[in-house]
PDB file of N, CA and C in Angstrom:
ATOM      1  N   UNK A   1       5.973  -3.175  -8.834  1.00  0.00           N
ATOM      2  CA  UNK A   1       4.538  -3.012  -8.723  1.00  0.00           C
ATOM      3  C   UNK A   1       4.212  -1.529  -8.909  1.00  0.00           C
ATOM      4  N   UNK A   2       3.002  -1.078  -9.546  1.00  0.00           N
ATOM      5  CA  UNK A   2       3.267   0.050 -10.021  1.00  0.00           C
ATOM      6  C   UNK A   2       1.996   0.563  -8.700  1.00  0.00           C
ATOM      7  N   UNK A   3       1.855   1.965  -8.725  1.00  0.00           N
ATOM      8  CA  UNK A   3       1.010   2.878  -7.748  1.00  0.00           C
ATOM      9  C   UNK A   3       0.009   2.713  -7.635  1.00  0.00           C
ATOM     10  N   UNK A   4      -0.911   2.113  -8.609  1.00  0.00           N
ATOM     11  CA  UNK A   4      -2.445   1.441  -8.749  1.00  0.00           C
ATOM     12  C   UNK A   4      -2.312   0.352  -7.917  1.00  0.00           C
ATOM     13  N   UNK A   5      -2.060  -0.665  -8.391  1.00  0.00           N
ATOM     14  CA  UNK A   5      -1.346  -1.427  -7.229  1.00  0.00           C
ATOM     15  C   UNK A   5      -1.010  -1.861  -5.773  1.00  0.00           C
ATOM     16  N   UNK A   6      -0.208  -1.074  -5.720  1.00  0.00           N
ATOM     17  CA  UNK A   6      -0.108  -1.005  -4.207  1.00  0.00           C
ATOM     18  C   UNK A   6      -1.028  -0.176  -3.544  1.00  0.00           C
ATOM     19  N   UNK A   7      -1.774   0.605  -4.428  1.00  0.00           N
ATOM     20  CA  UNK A   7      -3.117   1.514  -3.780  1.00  0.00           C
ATOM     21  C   UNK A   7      -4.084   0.425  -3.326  1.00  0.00           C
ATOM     22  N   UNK A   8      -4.136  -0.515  -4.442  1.00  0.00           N
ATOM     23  CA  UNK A   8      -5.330  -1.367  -4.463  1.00  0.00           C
ATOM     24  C   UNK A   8      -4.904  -2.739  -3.451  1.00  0.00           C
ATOM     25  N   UNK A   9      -3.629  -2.996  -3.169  1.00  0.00           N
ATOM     26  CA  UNK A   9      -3.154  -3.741  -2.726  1.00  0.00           C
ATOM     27  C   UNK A   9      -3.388  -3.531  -0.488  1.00  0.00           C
ATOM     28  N   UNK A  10      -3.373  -2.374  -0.636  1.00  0.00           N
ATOM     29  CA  UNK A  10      -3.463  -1.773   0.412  1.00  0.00           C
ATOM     30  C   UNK A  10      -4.765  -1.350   1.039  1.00  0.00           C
ATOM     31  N   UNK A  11      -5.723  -1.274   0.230  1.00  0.00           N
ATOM     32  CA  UNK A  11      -7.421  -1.284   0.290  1.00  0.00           C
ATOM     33  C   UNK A  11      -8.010  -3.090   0.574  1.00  0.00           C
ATOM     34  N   UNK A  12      -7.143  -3.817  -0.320  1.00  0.00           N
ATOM     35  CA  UNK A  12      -7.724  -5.276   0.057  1.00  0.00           C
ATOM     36  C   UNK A  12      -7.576  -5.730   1.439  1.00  0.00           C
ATOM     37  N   UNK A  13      -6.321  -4.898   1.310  1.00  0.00           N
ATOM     38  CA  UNK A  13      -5.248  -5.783   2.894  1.00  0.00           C
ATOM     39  C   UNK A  13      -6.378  -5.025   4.166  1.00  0.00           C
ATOM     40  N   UNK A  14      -6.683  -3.966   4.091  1.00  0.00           N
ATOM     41  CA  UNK A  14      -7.889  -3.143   5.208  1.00  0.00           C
ATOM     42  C   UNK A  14      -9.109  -3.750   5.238  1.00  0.00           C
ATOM     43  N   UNK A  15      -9.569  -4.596   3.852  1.00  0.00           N
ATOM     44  CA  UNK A  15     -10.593  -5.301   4.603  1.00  0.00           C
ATOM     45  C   UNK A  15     -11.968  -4.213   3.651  1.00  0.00           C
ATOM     46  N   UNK A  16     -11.341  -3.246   2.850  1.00  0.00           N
ATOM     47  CA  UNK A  16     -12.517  -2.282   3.057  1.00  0.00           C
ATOM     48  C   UNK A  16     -12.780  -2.065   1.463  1.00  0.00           C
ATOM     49  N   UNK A  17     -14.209  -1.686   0.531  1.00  0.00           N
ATOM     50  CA  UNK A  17     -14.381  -1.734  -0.518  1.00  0.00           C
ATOM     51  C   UNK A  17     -14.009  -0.899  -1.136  1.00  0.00           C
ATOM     52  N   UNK A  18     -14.149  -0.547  -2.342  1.00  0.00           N
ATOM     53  CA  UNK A  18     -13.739   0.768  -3.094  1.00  0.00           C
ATOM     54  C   UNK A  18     -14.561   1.539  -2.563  1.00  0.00           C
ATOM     55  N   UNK A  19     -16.446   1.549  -2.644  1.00  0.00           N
ATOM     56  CA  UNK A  19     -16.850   2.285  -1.991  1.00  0.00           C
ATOM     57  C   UNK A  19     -17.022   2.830  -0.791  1.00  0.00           C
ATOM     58  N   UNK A  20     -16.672   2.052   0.423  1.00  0.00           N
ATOM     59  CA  UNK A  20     -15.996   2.366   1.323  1.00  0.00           C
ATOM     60  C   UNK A  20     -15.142   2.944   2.109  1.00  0.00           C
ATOM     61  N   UNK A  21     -13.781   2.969   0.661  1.00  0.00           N
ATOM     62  CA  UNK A  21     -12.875   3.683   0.643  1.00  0.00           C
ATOM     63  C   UNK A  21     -12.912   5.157   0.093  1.00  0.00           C
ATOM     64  N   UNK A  22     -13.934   4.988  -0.914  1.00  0.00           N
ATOM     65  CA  UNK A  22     -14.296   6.093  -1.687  1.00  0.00           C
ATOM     66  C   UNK A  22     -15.319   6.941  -0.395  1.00  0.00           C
ATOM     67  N   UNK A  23     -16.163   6.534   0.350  1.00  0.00           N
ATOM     68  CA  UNK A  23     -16.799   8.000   1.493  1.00  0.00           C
ATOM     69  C   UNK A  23     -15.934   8.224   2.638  1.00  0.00           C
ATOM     70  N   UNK A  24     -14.577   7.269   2.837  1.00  0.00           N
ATOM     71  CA  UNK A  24     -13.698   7.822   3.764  1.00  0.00           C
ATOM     72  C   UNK A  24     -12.833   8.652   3.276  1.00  0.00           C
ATOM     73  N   UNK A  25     -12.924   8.794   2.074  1.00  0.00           N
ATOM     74  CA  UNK A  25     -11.822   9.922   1.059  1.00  0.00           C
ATOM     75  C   UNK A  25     -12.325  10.977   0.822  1.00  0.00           C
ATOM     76  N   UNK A  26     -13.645  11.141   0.951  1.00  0.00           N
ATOM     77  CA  UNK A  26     -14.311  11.737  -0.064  1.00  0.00           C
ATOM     78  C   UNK A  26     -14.105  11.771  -1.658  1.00  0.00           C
ATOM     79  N   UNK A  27     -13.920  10.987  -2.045  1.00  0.00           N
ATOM     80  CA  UNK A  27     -14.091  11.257  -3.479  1.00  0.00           C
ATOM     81  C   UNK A  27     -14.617   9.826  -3.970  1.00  0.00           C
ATOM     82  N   UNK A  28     -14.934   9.999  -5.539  1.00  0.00           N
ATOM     83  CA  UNK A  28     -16.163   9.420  -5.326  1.00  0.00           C
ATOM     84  C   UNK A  28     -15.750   7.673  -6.290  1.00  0.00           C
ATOM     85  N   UNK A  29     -16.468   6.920  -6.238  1.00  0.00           N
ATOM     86  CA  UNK A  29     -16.058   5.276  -6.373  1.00  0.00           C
ATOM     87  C   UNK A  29     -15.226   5.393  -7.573  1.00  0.00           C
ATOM     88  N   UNK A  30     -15.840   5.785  -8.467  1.00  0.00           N
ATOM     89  CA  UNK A  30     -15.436   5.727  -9.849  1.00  0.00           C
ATOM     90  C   UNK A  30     -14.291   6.336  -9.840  1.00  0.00           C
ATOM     91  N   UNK A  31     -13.612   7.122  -8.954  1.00  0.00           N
ATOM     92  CA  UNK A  31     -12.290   7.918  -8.919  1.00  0.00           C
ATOM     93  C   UNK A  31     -10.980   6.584  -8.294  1.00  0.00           C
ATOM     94  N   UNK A  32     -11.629   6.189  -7.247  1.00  0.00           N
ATOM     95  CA  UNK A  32     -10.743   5.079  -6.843  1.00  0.00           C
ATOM     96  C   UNK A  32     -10.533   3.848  -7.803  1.00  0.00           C
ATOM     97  N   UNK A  33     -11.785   3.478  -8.415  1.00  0.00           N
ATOM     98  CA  UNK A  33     -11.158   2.349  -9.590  1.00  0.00           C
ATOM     99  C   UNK A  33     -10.368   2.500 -10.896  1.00  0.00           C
ATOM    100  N   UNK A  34     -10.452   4.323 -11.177  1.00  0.00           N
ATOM    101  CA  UNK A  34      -9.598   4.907 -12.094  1.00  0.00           C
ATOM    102  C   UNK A  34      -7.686   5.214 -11.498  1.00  0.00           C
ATOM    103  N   UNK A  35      -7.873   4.940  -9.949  1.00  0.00           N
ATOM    104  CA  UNK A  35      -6.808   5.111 -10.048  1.00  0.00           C
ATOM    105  C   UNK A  35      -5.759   3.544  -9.143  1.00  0.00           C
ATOM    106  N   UNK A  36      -6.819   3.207  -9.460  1.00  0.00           N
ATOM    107  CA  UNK A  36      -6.269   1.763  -8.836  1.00  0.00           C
ATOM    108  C   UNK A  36      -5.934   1.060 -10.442  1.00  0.00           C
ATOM    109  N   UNK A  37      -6.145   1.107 -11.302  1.00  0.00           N
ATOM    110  CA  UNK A  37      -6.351   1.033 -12.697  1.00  0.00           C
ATOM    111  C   UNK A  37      -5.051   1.902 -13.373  1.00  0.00           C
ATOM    112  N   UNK A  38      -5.291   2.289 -12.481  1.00  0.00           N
ATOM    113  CA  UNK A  38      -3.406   3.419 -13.237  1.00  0.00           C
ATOM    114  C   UNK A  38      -4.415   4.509 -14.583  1.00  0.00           C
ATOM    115  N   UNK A  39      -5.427   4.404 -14.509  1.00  0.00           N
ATOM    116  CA  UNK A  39      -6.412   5.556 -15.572  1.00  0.00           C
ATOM    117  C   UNK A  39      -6.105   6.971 -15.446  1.00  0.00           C
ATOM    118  N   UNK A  40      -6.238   7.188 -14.031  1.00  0.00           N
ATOM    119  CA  UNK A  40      -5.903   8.350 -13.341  1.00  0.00           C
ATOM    120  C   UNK A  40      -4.902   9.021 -12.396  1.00  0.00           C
ATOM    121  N   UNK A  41      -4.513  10.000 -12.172  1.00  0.00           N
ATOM    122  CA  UNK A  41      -3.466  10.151 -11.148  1.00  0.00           C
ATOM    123  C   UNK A  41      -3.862  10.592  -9.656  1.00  0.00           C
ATOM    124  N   UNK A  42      -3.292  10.476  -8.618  1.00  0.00           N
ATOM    125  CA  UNK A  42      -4.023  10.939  -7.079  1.00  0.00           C
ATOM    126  C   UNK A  42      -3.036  12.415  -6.975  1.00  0.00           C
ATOM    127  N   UNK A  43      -3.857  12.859  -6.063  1.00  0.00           N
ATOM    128  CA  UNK A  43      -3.234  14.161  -6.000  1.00  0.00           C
ATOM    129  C   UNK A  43      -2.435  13.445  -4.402  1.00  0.00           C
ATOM    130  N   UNK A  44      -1.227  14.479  -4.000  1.00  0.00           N
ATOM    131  CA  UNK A  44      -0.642  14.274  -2.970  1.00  0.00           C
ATOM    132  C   UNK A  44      -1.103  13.887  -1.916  1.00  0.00           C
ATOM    133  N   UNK A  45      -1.641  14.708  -1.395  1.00  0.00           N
ATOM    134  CA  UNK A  45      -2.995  15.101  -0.269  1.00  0.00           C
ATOM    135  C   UNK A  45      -3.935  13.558  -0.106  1.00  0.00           C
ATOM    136  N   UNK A  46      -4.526  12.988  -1.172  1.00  0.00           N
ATOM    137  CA  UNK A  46      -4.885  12.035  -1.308  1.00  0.00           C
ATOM    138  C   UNK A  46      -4.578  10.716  -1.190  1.00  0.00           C
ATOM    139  N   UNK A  47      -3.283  10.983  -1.674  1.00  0.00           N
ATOM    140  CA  UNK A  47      -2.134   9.355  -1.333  1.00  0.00           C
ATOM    141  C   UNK A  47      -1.892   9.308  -0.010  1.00  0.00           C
ATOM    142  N   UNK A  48      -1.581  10.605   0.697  1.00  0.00           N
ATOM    143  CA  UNK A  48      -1.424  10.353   2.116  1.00  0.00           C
ATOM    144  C   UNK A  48      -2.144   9.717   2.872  1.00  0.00           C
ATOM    145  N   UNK A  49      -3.843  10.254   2.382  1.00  0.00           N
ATOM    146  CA  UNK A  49      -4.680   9.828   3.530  1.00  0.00           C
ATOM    147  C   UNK A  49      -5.213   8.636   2.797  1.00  0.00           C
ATOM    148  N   UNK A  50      -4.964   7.897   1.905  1.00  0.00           N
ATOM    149  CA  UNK A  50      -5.023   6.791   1.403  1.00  0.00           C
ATOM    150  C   UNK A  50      -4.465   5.297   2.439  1.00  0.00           C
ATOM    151  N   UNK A  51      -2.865   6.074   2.455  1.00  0.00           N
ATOM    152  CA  UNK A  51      -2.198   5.269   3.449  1.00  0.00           C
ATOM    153  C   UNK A  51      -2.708   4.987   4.931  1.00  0.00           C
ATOM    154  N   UNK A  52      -3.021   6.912   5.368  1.00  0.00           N
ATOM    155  CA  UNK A  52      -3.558   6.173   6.560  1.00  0.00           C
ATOM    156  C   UNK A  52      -4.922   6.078   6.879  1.00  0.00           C
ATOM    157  N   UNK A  53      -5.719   5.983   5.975  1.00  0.00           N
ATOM    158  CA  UNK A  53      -7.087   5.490   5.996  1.00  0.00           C
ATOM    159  C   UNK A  53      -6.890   3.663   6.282  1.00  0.00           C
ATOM    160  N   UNK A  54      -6.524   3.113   5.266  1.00  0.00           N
ATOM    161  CA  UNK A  54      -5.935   1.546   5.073  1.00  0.00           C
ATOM    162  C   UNK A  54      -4.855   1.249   5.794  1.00  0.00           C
ATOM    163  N   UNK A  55      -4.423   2.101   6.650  1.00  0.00           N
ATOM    164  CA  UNK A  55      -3.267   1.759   8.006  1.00  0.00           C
ATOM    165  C   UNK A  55      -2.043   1.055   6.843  1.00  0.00           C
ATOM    166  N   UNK A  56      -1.695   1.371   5.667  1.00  0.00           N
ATOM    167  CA  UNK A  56      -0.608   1.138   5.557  1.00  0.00           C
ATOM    168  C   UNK A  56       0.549   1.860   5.328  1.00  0.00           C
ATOM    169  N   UNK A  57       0.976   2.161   6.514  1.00  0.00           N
ATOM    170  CA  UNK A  57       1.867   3.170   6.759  1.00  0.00           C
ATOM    171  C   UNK A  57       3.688   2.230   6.290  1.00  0.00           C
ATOM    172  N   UNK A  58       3.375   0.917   5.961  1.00  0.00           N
ATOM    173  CA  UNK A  58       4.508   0.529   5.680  1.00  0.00           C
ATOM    174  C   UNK A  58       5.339   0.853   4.324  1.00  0.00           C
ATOM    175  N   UNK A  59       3.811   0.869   3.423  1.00  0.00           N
ATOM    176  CA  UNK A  59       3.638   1.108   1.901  1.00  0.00           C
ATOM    177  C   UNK A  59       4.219   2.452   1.825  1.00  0.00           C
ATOM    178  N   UNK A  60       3.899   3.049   2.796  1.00  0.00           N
ATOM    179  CA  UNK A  60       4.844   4.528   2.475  1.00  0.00           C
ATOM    180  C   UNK A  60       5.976   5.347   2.280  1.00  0.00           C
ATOM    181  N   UNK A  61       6.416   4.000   2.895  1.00  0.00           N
ATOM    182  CA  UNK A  61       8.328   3.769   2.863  1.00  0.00           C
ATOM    183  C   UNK A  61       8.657   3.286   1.764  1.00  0.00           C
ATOM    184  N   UNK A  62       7.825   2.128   1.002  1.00  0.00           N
ATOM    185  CA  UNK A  62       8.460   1.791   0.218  1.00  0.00           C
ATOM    186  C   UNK A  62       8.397   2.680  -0.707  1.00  0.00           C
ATOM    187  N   UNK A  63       7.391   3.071  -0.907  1.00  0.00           N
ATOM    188  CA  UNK A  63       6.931   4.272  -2.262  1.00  0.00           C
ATOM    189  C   UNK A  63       8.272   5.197  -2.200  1.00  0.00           C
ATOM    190  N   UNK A  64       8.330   5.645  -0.831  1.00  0.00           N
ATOM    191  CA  UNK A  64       9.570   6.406  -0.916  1.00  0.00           C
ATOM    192  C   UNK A  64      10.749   6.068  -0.842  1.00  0.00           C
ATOM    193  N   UNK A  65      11.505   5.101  -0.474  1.00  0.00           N
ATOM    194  CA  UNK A  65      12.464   3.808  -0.902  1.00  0.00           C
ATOM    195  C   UNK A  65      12.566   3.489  -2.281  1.00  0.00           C
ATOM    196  N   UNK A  66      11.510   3.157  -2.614  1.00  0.00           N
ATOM    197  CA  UNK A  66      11.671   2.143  -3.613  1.00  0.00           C
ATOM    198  C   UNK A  66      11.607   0.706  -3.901  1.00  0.00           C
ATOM    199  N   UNK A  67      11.131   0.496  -2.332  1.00  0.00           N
ATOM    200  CA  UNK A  67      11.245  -0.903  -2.635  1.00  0.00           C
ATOM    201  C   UNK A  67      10.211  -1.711  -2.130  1.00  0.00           C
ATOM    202  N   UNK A  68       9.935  -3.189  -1.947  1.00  0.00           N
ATOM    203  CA  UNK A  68       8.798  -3.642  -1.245  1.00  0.00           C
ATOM    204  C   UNK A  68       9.278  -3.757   0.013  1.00  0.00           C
ATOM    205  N   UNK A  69       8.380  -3.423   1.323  1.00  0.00           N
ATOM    206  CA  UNK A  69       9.130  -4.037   2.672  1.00  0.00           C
ATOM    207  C   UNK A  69       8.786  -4.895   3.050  1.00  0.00           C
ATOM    208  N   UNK A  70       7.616  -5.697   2.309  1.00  0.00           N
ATOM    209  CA  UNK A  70       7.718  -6.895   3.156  1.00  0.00           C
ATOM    210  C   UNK A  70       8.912  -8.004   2.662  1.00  0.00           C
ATOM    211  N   UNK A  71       9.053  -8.005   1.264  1.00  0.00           N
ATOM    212  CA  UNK A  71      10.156  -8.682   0.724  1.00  0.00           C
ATOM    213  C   UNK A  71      11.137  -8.202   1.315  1.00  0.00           C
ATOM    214  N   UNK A  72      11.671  -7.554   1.882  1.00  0.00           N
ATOM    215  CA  UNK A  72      12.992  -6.698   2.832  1.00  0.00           C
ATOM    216  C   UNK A  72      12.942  -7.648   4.217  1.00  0.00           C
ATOM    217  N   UNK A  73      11.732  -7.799   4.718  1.00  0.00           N
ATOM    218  CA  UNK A  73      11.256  -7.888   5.762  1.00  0.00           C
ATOM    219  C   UNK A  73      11.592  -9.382   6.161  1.00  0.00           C
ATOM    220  N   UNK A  74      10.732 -10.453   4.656  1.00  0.00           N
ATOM    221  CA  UNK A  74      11.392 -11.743   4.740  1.00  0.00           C
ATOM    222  C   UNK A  74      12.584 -12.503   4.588  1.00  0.00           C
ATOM    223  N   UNK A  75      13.371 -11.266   4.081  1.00  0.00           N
ATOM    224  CA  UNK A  75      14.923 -12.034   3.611  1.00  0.00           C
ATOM    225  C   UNK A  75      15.500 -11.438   4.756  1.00  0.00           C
ATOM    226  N   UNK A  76      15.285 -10.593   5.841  1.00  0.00           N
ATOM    227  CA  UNK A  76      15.964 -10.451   7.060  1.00  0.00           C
ATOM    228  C   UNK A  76      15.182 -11.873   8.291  1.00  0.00           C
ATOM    229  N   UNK A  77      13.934 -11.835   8.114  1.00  0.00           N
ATOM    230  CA  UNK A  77      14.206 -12.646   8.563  1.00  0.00           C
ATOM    231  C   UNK A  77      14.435 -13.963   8.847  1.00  0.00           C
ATOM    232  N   UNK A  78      14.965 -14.363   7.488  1.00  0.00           N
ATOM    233  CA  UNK A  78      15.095 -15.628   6.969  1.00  0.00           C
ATOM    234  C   UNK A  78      16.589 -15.803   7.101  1.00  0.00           C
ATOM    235  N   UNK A  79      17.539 -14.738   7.263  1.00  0.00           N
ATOM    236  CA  UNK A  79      18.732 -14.345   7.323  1.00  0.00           C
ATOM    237  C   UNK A  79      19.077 -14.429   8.503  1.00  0.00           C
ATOM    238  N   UNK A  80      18.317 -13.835   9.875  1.00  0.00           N
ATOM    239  CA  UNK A  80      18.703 -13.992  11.319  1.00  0.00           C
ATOM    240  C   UNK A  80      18.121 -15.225  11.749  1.00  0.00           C
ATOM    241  N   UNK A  81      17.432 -15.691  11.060  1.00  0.00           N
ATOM    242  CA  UNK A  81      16.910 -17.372  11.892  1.00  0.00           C
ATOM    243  C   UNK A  81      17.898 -18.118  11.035  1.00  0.00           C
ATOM    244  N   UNK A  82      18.603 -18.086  10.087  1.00  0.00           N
ATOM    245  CA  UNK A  82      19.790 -18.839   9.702  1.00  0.00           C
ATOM    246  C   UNK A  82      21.002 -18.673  10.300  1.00  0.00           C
ATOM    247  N   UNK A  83      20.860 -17.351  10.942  1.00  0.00           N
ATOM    248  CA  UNK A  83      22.190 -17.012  11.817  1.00  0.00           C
ATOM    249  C   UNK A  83      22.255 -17.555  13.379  1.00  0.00           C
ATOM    250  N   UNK A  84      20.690 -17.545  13.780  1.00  0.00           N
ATOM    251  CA  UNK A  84      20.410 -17.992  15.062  1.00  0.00           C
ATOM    252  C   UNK A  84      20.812 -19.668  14.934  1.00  0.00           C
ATOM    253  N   UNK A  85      20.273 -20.440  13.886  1.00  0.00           N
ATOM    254  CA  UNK A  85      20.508 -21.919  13.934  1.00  0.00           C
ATOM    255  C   UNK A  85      22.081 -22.277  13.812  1.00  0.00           C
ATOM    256  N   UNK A  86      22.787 -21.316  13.142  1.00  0.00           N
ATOM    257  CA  UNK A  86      24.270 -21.415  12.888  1.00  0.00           C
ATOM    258  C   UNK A  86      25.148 -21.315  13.872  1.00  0.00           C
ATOM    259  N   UNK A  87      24.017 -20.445  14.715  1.00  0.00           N
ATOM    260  CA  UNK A  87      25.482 -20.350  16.467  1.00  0.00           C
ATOM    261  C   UNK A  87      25.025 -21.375  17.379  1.00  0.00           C
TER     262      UNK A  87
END
């Protein structure tokens, strides 16, 4: 999943609009659909408080991982409730 993406993925999951998102950022609507769109790039500073504007502080691991965590998340625990039924 590419950075638009999980930007935009992470704005749905909060519940909150682009413009919404756009006066808690300060910057302005048309900037957030350019970069949810992959049009544009976010500056550092911006991705941060992206994350914790939209409380997804999980997304931040993965970005820096590499990977998705909730897919991490379901094959563990699909893995210990197969281990729990096995003993």
């Amino acid at each position: 999943m590419e950075l638009g993406a999980r930007l935009k993925k992470a704005r749905l999951i909060s519940g909150m609009s682009q413009k919404e998102l756009s006066e808690k950022l300060y910057l302005p609507r048309s900037t957030i659909s350019k970069i949810e769109n992959g049009k544009t790039s976010i500056k550092g500073d911006d991705l941060l408080r992206w994350f914790q504007v939209t409380q997804a502080h999980e997304m931040i691991l993965a970005l820096i991982y590499g990977t998705d965590l909730p897919s991490v998340v379901q094959s563990l625990t699909t893995l210990i409730g197969g281990f729990i039924l096995w003993i």
